[in-house]
Protein backbone atom coordinates (compact mmCIF):
# COMPACT_ATOMS: atom_id res chain seq x y z
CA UNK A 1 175.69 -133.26 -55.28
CA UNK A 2 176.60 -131.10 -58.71
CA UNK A 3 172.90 -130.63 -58.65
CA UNK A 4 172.61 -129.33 -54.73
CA UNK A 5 175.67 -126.97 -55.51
CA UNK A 6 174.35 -125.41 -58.93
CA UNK A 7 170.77 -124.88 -57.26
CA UNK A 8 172.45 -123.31 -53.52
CA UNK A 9 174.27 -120.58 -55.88
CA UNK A 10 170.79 -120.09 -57.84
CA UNK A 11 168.92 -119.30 -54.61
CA UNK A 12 172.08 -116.97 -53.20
CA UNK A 13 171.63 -115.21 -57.00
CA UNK A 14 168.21 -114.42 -55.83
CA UNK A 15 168.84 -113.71 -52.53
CA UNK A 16 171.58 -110.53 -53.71
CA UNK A 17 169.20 -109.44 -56.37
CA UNK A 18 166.20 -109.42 -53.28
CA UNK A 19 169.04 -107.29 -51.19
CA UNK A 20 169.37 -104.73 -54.13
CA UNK A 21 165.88 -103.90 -54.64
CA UNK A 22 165.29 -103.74 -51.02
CA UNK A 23 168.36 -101.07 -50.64
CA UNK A 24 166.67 -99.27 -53.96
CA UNK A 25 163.50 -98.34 -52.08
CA UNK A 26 162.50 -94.63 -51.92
CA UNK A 27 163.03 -93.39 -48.62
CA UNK A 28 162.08 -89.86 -47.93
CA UNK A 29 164.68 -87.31 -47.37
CA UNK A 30 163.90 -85.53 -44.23
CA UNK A 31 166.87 -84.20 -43.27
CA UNK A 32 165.79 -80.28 -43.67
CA UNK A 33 163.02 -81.00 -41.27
CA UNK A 34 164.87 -82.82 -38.41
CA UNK A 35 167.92 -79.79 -38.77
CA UNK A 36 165.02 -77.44 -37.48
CA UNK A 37 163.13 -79.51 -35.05
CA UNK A 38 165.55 -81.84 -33.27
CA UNK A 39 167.00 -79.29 -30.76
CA UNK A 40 163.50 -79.05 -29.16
CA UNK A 41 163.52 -82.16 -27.61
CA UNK A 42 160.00 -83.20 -25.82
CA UNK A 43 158.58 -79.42 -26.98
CA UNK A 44 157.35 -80.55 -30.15
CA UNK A 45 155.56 -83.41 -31.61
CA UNK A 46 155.55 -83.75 -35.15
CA UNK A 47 153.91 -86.28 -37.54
CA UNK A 48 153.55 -86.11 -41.05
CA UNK A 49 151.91 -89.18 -42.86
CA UNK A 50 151.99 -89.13 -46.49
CA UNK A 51 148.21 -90.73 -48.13
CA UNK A 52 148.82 -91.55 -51.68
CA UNK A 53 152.30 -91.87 -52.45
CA UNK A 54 155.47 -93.48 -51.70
CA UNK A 55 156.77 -91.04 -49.69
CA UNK A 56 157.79 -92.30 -46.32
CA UNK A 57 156.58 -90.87 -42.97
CA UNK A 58 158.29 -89.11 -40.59
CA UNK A 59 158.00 -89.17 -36.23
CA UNK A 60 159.17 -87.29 -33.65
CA UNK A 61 158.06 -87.92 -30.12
CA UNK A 62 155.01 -88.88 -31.89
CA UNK A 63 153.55 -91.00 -28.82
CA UNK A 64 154.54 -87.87 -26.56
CA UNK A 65 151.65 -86.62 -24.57
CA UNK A 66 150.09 -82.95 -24.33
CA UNK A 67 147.75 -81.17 -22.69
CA UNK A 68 145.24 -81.22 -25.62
CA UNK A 69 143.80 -77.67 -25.88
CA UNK A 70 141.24 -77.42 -28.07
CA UNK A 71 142.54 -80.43 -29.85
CA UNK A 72 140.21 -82.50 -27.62
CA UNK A 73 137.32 -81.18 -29.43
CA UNK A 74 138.18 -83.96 -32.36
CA UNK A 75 137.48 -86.84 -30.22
CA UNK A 76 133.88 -84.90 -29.18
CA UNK A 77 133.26 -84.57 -32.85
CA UNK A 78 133.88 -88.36 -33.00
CA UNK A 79 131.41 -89.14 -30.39
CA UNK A 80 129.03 -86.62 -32.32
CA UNK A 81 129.14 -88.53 -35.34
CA UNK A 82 128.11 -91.90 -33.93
CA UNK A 83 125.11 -90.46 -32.06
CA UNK A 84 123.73 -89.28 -35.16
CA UNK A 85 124.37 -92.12 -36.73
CA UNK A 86 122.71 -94.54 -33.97
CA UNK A 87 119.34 -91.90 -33.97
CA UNK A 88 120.19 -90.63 -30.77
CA UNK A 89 120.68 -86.99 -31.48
CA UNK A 90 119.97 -84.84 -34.96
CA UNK A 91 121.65 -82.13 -36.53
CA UNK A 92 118.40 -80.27 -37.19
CA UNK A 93 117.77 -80.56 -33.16
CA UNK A 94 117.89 -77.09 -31.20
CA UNK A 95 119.47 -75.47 -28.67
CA UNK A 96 118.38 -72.41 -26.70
CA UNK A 97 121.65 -70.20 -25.34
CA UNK A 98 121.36 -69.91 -21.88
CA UNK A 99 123.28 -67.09 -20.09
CA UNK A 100 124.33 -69.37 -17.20
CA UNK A 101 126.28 -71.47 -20.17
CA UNK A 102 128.13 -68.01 -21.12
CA UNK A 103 131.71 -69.18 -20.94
CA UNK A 104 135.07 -67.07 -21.85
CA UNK A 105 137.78 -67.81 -24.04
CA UNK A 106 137.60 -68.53 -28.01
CA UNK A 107 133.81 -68.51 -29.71
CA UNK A 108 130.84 -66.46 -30.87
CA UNK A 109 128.57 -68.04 -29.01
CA UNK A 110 129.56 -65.89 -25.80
CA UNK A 111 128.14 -62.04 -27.76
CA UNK A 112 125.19 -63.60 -28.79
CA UNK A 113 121.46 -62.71 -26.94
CA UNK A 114 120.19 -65.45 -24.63
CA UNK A 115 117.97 -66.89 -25.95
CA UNK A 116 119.38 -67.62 -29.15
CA UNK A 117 118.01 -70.79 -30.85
CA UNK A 118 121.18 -72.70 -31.97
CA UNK A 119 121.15 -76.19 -34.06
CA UNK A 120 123.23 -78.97 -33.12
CA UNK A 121 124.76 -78.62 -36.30
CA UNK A 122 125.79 -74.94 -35.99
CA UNK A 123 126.91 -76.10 -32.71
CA UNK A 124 129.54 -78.51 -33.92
CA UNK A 125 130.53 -76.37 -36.97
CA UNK A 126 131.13 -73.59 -34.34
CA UNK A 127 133.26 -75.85 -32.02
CA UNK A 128 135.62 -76.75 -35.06
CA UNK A 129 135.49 -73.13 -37.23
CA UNK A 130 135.85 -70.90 -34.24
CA UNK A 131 136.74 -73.33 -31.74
CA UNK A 132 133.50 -71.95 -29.62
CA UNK A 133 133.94 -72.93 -26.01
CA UNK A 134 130.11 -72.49 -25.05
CA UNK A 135 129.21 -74.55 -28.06
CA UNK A 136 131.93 -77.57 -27.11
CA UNK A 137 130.20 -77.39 -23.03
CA UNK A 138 127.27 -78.14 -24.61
CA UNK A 139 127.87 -80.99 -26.95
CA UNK A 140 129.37 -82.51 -23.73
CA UNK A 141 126.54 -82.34 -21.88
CA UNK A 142 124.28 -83.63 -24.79
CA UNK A 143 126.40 -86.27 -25.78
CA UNK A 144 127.80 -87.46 -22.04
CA UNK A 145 131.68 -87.12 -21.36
CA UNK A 146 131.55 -91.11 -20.15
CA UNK A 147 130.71 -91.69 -23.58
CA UNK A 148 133.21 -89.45 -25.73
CA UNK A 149 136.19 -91.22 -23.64
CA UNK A 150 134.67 -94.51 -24.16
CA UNK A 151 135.14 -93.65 -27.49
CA UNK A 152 138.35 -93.15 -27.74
CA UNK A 153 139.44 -96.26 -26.40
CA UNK A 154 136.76 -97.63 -29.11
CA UNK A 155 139.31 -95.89 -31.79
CA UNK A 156 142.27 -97.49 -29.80
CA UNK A 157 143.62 -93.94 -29.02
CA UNK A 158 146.27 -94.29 -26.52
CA UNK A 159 146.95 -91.03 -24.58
CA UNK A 160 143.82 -88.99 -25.69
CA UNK A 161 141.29 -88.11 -22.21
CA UNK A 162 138.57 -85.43 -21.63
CA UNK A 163 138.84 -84.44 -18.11
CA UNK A 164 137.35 -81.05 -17.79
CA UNK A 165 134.79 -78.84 -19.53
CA UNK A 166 136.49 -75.66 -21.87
CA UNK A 167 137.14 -73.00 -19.38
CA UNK A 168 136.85 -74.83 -16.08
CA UNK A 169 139.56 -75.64 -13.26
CA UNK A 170 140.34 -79.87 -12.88
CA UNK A 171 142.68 -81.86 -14.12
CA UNK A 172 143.88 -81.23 -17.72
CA UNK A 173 142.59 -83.30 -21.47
CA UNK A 174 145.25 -84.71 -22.99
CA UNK A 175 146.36 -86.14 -26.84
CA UNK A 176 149.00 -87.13 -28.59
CA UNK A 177 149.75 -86.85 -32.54
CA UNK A 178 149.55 -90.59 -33.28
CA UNK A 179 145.90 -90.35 -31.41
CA UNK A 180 145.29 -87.41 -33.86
CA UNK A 181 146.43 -89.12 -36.79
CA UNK A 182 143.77 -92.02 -36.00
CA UNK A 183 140.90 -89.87 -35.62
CA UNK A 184 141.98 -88.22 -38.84
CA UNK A 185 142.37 -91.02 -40.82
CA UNK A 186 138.86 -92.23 -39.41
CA UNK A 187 136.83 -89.51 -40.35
CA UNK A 188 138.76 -88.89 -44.15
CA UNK A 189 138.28 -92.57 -44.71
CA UNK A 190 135.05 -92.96 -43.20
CA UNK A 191 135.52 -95.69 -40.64
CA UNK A 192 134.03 -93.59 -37.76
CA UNK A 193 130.80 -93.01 -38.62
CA UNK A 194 128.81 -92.85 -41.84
CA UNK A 195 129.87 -91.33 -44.90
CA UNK A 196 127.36 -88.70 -45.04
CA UNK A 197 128.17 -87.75 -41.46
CA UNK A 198 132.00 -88.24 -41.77
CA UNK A 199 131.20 -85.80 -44.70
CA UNK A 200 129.98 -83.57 -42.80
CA UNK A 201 132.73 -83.27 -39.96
CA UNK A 202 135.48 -82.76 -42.96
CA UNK A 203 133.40 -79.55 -43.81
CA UNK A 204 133.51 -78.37 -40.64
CA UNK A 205 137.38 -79.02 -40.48
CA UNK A 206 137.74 -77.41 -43.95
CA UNK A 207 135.87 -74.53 -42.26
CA UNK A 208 138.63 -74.04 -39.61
CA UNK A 209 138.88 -70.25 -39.27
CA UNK A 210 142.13 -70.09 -37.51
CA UNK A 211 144.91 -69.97 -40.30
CA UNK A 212 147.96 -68.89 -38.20
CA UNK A 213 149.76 -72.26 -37.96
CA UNK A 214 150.45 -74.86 -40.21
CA UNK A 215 148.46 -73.30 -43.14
CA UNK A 216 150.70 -70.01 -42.65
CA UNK A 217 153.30 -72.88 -44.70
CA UNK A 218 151.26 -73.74 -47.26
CA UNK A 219 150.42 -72.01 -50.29
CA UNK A 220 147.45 -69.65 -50.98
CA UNK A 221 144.39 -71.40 -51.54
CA UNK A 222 145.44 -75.05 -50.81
CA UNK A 223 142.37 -76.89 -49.16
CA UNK A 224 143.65 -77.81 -45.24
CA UNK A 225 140.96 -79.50 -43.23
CA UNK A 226 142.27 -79.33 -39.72
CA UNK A 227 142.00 -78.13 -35.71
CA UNK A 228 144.23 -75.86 -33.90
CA UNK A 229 144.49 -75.81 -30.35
CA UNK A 230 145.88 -73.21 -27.82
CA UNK A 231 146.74 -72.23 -23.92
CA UNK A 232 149.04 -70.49 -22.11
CA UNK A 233 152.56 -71.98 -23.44
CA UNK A 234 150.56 -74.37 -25.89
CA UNK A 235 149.83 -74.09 -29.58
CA UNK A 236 148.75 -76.62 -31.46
CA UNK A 237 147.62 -77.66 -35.27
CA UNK A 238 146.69 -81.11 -37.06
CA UNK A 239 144.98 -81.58 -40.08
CA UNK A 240 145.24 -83.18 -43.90
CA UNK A 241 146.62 -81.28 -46.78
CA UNK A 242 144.76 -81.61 -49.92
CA UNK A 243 146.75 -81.74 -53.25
CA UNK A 244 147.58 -84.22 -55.56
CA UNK A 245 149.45 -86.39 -53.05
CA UNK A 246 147.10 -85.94 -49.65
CA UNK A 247 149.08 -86.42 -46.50
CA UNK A 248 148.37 -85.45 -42.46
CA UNK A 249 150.85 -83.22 -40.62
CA UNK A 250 150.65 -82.69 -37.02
CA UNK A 251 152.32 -80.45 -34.63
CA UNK A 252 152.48 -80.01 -31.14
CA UNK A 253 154.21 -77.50 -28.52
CA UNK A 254 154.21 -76.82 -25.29
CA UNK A 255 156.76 -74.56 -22.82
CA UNK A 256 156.49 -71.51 -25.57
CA UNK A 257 156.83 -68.31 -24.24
CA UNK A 258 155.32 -66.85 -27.71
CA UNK A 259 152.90 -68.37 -29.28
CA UNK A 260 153.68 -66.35 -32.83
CA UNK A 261 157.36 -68.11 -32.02
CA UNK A 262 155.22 -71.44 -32.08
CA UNK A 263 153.27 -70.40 -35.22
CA UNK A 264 156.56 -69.15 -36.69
CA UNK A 265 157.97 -73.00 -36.27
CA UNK A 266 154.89 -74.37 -37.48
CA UNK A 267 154.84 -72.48 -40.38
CA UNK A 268 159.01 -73.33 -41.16
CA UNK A 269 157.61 -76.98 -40.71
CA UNK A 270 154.48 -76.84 -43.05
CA UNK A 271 156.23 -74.87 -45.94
CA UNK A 272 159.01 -77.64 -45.52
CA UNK A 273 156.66 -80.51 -45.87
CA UNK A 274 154.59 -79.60 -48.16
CA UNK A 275 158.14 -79.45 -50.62
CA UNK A 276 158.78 -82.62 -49.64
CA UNK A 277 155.41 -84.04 -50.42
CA UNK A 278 155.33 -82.01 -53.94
CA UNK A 279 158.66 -83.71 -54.85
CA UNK A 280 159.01 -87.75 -56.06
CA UNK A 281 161.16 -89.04 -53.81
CA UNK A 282 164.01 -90.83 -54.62
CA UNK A 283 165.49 -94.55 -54.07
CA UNK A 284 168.40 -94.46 -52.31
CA UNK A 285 172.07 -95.24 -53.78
CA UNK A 286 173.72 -98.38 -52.84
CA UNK A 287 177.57 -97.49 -53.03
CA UNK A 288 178.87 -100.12 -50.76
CA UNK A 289 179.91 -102.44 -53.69
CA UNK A 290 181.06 -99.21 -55.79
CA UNK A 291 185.15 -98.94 -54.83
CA UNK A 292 184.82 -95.68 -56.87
CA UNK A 293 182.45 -93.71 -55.05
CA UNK A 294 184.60 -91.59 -52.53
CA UNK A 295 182.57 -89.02 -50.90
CA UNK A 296 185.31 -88.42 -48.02
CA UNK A 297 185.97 -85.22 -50.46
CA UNK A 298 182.80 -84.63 -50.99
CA UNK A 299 181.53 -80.46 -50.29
CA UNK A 300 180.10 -79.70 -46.67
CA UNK A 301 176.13 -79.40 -46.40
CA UNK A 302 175.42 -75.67 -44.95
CA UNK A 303 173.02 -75.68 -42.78
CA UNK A 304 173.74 -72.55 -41.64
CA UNK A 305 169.88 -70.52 -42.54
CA UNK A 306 168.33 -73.44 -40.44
CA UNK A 307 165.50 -71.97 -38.42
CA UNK A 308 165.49 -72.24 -34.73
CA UNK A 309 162.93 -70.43 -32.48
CA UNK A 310 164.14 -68.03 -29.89
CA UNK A 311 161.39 -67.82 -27.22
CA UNK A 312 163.56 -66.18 -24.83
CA UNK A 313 161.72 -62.90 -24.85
CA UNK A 314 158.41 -63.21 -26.27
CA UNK A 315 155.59 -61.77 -24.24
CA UNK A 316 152.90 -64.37 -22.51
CA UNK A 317 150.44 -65.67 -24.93
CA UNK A 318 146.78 -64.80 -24.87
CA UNK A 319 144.94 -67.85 -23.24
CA UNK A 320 141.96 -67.08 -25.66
CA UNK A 321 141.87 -69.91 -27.94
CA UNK A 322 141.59 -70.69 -31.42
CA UNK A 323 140.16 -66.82 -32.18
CA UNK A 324 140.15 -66.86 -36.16
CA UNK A 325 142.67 -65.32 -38.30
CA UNK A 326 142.41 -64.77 -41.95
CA UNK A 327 145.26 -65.43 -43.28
CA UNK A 328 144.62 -65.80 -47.54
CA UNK A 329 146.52 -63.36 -48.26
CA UNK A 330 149.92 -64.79 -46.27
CA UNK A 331 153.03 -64.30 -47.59
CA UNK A 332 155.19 -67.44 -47.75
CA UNK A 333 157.49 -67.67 -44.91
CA UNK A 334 161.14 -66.04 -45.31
CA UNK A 335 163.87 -68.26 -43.69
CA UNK A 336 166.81 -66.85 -44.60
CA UNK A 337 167.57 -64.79 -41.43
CA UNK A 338 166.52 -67.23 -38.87
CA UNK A 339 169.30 -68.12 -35.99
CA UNK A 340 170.99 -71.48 -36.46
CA UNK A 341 169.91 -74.22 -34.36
CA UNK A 342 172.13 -76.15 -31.62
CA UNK A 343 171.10 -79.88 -32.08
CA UNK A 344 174.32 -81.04 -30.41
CA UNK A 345 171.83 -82.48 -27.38
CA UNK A 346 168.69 -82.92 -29.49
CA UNK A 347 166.98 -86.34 -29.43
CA UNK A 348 167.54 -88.93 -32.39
CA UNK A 349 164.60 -88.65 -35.08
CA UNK A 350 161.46 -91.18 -34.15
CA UNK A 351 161.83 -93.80 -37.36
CA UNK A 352 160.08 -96.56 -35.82
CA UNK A 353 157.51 -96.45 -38.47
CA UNK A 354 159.78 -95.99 -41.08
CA UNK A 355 161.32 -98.76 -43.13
CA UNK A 356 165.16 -99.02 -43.06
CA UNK A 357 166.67 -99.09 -46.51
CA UNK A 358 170.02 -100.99 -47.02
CA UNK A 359 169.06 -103.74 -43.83
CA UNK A 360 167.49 -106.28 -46.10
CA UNK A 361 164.32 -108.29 -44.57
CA UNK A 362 164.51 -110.27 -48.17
CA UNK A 363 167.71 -111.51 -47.18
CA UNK A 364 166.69 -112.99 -44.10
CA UNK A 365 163.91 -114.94 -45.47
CA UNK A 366 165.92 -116.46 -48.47
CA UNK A 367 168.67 -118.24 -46.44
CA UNK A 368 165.62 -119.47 -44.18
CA UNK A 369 164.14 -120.84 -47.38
CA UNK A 370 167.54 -122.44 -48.18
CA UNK A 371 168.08 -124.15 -44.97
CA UNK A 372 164.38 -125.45 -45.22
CA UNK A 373 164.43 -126.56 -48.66
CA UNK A 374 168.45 -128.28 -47.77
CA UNK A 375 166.78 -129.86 -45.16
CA UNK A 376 164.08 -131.69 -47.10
CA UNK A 377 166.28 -132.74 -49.74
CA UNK A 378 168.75 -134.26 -46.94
């Protein structure tokens, strides 16, 4: 029995120690972030997803669906990639502009002659870089819309659709940010398609022309392979950030009266991320054992410079799409003056994904392994 009693309080010893490393796990401090975003409700959808560190990521309405823009143009790429892979399209394969193809909205495609001899290559570097319209209508017809939304249910996407051509009345394509983070993740680490080809598709995402959103947050010269998307009341950006520590950040609008008020949030977002991804984050303090640590006293946070859009009178925003914007020399964006938010009704922060510090998992499983190992000794 002395034996049974000595060896219960050595396994509740390692169950407390188990509980204290759990509760000194970093967990990523985004509390700047939700004080800007959380009063827009279903507007937004934001995902950040750090690559190559510890930092933790962060969801909001991250399963919410939009109407995808130009952001549909991702999955096409996908689709792309395999059929080069599988031999049943090239690269170095031609197309002839026709003017009956001649399409409006974003592009270059649409001021060339016809007759213009394009390659499928320039094709797809056109429908990421300039976000050509003309170019995108035609790698659906080549490649077969059946088979682009067969393959996103292939990549397990769960809200992302091509309905409709660029430019043409029907019922509207749609994504989400956790689709986008999937097809993202595919191509950097290769699992769509070949690595030469996957290769290939970051270059044209690295060749993204229009700089007006997320990159308007990040600083000069910092390598952002991504696709932006935009509509009347839409704006939309996702892409990975390349420094030290890689990570994806997506963001979605909708309802935005201005779109430079939906670049202007983008941009608050980015230029907060990327701080948070350039900083080690750090493990959280366990105080509940401390009968010392008083914080009742403790000085008030002011968050009185957080940003919040006003999009009450912004003039309509032009339905051209994507047209590049060169934005290297960008200064970094001034929040100092922007109105406070109201969160008081905002939705709670999307954490699902996020492991909960101070609940201990560890804890669980060591009085299970008790009972079990009581039980054979009984």
């Amino acid at each position: 029995m002395k034996f049974l009693i000595l060896l219960l309080g050595f396994l509740f010893q390692i169950n407390n120690i188990a509980c204290k490393y759990e509760n000194n796990l970093k967990k990523t401090d985004y509390s700047n972030l939700e004080n800007i975003i959380e009063n827009y409700k279903d507007q937004i959808s934001v995902s950040v997803v750090p690559l190559e560190n510890e930092h933790t990521p962060f969801y909001f309405n991250k399963s919410g669906v939009f109407v995808s823009a130009s952001m549909i143009k991702l999955l096409i790429l996908c689709e792309m990639i395999e059929q080069v892979d599988r031999g049943n399209i090239s690269l170095d394969y031609n197309y002839t502009y026709k003017i009956e193809d001649k399409v409006g909205g974003a592009g270059i495609i649409q001021f060339m002659e016809p007759g213009t001899i394009i390659s499928y290559d320039n094709l797809a570097l056109y429908m990421i870089k300039h976000s050509d319209n003309i170019a995108t209508n035609v790698l659906i017809d080549i490649l077969g819309k059946d088979n682009i939304n067969q393959k996103s249910k292939e990549l397990g996407l769960k809200s992302t659709q091509l309905n409709r051509k660029m430019m043409t009345k029907g019922t509207e394509n749609f994504i989400s940010s956790e689709d986008i983070e999937v097809i993202l993740k595919g191509i950097l680490y290769k699992t769509v398609g070949s690595e030469e080809m996957c290769d290939k598709a970051m270059y044209y995402l690295l060749e993204n022309a229009d700089d007006d959103g997320i990159a308007r947050g990040l600083p000069n010269g910092t390598k952002f392979a991504h696709k932006t998307g935009s509509l009347v009341g839409i704006r939309h950006d996702g892409g990975i950030v390349f420094i030290d520590n890689k990570y994806i950040i997506t963001v979605l609008t909708k309802d935005f009266i201005n779109e430079d008020d939906a670049n202007y949030l983008m941009g608050n977002i980015s230029s907060i991320v990327y701080e948070i991804m350039t900083t080690e984050p750090q493990p959280e303090t366990d105080t509940s054992d401390d009968p010392e640590a008083d914080t009742s006293d403790g000085p008030k946070i002011d968050t009185s410079d957080e940003a919040g859009a006003d999009t009450s009178d912004g003039p309509k925003i032009d339905t051209s799409d994507e047209a590049g914007a060169d934005t290297s020399d960008r200064p970094k964006i001034d929040t100092s003056d922007a109105p406070e938010s109201d969160t008081s009704d905002g939705p709670k922060i999307d954490t699902s994904d996020v492991p909960i510090t101070g609940k201990s998992n560890y804890s669980k499983y060591s009085m299970i392994s008790i009972i079990l190992f009581l039980s054979l000794l009984i």
